[in-house]
C-alpha atoms as a PDB file:
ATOM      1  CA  UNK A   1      43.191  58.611 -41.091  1.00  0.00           C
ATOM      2  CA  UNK A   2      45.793  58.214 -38.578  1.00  0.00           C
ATOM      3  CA  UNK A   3      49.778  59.328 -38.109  1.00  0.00           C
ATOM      4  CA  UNK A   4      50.915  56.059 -38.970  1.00  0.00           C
ATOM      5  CA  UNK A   5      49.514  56.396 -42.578  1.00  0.00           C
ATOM      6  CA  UNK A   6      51.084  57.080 -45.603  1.00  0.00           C
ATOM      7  CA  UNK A   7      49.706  59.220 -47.988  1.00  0.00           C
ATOM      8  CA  UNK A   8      49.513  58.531 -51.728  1.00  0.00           C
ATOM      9  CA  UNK A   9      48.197  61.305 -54.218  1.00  0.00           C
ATOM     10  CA  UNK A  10      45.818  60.273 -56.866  1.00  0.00           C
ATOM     11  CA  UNK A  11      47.042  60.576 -60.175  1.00  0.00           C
ATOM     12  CA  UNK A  12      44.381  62.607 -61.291  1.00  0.00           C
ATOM     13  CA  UNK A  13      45.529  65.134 -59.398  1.00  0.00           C
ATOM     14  CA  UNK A  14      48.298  68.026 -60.938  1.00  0.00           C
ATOM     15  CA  UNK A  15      49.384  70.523 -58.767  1.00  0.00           C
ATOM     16  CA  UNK A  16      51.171  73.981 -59.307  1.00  0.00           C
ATOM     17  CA  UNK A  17      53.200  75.954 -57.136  1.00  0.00           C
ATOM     18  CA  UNK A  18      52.237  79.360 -57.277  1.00  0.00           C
ATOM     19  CA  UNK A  19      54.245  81.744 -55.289  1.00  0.00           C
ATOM     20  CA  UNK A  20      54.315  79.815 -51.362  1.00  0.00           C
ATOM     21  CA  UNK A  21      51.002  78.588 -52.240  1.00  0.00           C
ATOM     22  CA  UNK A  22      50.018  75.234 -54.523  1.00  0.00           C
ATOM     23  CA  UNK A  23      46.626  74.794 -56.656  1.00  0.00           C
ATOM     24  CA  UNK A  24      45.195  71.737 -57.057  1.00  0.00           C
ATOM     25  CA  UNK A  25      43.337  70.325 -60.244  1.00  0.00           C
ATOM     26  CA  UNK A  26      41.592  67.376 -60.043  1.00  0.00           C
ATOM     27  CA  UNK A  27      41.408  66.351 -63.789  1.00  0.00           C
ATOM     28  CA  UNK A  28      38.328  63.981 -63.774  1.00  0.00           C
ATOM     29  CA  UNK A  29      36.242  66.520 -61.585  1.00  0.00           C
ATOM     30  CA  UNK A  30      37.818  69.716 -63.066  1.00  0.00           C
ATOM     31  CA  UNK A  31      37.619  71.082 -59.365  1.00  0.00           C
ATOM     32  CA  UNK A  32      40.117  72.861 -58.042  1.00  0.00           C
ATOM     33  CA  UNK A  33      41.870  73.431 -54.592  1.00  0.00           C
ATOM     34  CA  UNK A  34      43.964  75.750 -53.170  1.00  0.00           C
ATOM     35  CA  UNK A  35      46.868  75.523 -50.050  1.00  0.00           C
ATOM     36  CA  UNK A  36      48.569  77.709 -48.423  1.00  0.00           C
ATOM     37  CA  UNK A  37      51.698  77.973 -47.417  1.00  0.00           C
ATOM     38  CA  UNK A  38      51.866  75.227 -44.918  1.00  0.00           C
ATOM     39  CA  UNK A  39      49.443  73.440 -46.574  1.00  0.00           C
ATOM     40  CA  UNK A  40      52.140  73.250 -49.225  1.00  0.00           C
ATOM     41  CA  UNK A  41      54.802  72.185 -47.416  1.00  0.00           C
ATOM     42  CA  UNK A  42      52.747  68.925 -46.168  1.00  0.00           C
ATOM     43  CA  UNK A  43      51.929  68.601 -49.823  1.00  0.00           C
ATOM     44  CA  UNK A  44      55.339  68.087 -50.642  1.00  0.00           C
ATOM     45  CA  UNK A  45      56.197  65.416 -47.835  1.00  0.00           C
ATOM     46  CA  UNK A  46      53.483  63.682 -48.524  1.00  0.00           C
ATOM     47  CA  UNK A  47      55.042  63.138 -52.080  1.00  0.00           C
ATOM     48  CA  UNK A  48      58.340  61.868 -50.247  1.00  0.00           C
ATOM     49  CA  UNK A  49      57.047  58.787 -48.899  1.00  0.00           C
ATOM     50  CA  UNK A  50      56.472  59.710 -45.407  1.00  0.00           C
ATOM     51  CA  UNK A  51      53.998  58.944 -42.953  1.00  0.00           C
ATOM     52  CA  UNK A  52      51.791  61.514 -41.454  1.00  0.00           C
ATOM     53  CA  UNK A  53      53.959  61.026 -37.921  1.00  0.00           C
ATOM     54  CA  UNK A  54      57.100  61.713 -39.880  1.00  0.00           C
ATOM     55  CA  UNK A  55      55.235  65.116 -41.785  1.00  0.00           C
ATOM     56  CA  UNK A  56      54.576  65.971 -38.670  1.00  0.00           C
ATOM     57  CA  UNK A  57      58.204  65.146 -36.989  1.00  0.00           C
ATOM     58  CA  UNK A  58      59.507  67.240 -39.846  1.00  0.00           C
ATOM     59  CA  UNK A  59      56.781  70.325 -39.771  1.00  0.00           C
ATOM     60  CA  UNK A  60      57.640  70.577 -36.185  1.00  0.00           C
ATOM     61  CA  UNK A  61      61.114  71.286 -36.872  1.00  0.00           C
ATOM     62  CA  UNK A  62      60.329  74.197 -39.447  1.00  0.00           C
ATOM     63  CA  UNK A  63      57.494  75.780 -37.658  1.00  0.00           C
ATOM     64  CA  UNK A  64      56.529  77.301 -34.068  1.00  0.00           C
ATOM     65  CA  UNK A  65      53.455  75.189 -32.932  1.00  0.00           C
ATOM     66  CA  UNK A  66      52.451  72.712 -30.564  1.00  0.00           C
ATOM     67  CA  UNK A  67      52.954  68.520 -31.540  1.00  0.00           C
ATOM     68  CA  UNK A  68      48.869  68.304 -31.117  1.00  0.00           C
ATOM     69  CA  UNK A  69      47.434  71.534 -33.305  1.00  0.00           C
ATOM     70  CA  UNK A  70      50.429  70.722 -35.608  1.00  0.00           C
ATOM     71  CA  UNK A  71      48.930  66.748 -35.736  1.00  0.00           C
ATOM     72  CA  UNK A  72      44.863  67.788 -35.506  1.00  0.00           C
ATOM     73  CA  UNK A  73      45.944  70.827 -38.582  1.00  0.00           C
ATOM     74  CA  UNK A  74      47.216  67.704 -40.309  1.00  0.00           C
ATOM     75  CA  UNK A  75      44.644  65.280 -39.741  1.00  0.00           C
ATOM     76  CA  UNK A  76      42.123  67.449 -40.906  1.00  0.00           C
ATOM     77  CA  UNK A  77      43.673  68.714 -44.344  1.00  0.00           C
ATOM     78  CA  UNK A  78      44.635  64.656 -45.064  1.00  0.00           C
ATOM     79  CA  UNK A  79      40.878  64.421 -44.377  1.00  0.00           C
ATOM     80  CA  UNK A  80      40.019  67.155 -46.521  1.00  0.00           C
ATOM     81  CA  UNK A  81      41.733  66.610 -49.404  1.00  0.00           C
ATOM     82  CA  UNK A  82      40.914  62.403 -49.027  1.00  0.00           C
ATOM     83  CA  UNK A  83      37.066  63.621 -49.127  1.00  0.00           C
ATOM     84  CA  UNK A  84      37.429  65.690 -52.725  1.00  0.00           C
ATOM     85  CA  UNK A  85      39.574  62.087 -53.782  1.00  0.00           C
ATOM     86  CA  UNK A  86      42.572  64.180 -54.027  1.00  0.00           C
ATOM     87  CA  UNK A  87      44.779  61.410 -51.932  1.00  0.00           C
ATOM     88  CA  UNK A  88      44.249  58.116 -50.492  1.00  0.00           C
ATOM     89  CA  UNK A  89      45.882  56.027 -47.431  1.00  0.00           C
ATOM     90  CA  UNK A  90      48.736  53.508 -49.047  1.00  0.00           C
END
């Protein structure tokens, strides 16, 4: 995966807000995953079309961090969640 991916979610995926955090079900697998808080906001840009540059463009507005832990944080949950076939590159 790179920034200048977008990110599509699988549609066997339904997710649940659940206070600042989202679950996860993967209905063909049954498994379930969990983010946190800023894990859920890149959840929710991903769903807006967006490449991962542009998540990141907007994540560093609304949070304190550095462009490259902010892009490496990102990188590896897209990575993450593409390994349990939660997502896939469009």
């Amino acid at each position: 995966m790179n920034l200048s991916d977008k990110i599509t979610i699988s549609p066997q995926v339904v997710a649940r807000e659940v206070g600042n955090e989202t679950v996860l079900l993967h209905l063909a697998s049954g498994t379930y995953f969990g983010l946190d808080p800023v894990g859920t906001r890149i959840w929710q840009l991903m769903g807006e079309d967006k490449t991962l540059a542009q998540i990141c463009g907007v994540m560093l507005d609304e949070y304190d961090v550095s462009r490259e832990d902010l892009e490496r944080d990102t990188i590896n949950l897209v990575e993450e969640l593409f390994t349990r076939d939660l997502i896939s590159p469009s």
